[in-house]
C-alpha atoms as a PDB file:
ATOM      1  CA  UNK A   1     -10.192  42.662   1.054  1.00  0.00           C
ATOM      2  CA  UNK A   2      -9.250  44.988  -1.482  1.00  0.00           C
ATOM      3  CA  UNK A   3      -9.147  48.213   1.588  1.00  0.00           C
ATOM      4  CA  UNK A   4      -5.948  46.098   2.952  1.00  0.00           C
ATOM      5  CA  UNK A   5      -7.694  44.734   5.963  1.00  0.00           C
ATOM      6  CA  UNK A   6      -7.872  41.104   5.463  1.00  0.00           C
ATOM      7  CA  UNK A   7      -5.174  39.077   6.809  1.00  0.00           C
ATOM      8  CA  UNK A   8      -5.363  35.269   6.431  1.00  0.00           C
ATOM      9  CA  UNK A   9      -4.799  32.920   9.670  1.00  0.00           C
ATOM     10  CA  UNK A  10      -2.601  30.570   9.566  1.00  0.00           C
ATOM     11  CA  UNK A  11      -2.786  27.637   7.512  1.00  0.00           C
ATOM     12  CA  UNK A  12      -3.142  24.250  10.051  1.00  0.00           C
ATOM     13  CA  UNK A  13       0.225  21.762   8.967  1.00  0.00           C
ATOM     14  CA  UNK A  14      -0.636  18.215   8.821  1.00  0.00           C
ATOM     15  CA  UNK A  15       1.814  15.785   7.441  1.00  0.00           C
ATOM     16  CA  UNK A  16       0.939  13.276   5.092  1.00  0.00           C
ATOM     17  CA  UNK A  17       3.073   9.934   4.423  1.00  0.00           C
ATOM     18  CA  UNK A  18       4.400   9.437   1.138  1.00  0.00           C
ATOM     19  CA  UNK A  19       4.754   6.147  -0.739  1.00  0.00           C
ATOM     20  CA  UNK A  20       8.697   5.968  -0.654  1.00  0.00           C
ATOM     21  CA  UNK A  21       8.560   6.894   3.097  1.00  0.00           C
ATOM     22  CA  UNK A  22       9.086  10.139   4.698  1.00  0.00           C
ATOM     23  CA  UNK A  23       6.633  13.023   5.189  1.00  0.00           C
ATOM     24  CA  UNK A  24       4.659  15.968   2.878  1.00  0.00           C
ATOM     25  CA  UNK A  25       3.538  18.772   5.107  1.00  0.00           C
ATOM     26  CA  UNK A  26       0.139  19.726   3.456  1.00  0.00           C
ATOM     27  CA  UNK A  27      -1.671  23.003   4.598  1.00  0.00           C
ATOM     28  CA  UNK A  28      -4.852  23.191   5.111  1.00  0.00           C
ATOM     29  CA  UNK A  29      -6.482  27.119   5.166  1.00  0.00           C
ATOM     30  CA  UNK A  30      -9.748  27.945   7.294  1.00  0.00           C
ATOM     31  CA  UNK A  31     -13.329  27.749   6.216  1.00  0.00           C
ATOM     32  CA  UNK A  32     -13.040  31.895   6.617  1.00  0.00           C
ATOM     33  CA  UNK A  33     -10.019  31.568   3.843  1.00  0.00           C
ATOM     34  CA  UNK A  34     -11.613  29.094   1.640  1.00  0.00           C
ATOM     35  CA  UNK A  35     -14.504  31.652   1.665  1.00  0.00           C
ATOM     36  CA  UNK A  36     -12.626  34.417   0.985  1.00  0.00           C
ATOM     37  CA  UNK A  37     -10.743  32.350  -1.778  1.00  0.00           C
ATOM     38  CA  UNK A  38     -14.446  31.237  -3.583  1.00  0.00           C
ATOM     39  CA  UNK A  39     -15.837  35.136  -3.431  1.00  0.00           C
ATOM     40  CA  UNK A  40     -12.522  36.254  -5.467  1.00  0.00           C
ATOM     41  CA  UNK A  41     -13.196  33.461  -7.706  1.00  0.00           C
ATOM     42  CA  UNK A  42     -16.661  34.257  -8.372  1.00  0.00           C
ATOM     43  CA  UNK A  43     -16.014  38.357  -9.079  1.00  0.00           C
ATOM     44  CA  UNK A  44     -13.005  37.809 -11.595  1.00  0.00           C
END
């Protein structure tokens, strides 16, 4: 990560209904991304 080769994918949209109507587009990352996220957490 840190040599600038890591790119993340993109992040899969879904759209979640809100109480007062309308929509929330959420994004969800991918497992490699959530992995990536928890091995930064863990080092700093």
């Amino acid at each position: 990560m840190s040599s600038g080769s890591y790119f993340p994918a993109p992040v899969k949209a879904v759209a979640i209904p809100k109480k007062s109507g309308g929509e929330r587009i959420l994004g969800i990352p991918t497992v490699e991304d959530r992995i990536a996220q928890m091995v930064v957490k863990m080092e700093f």
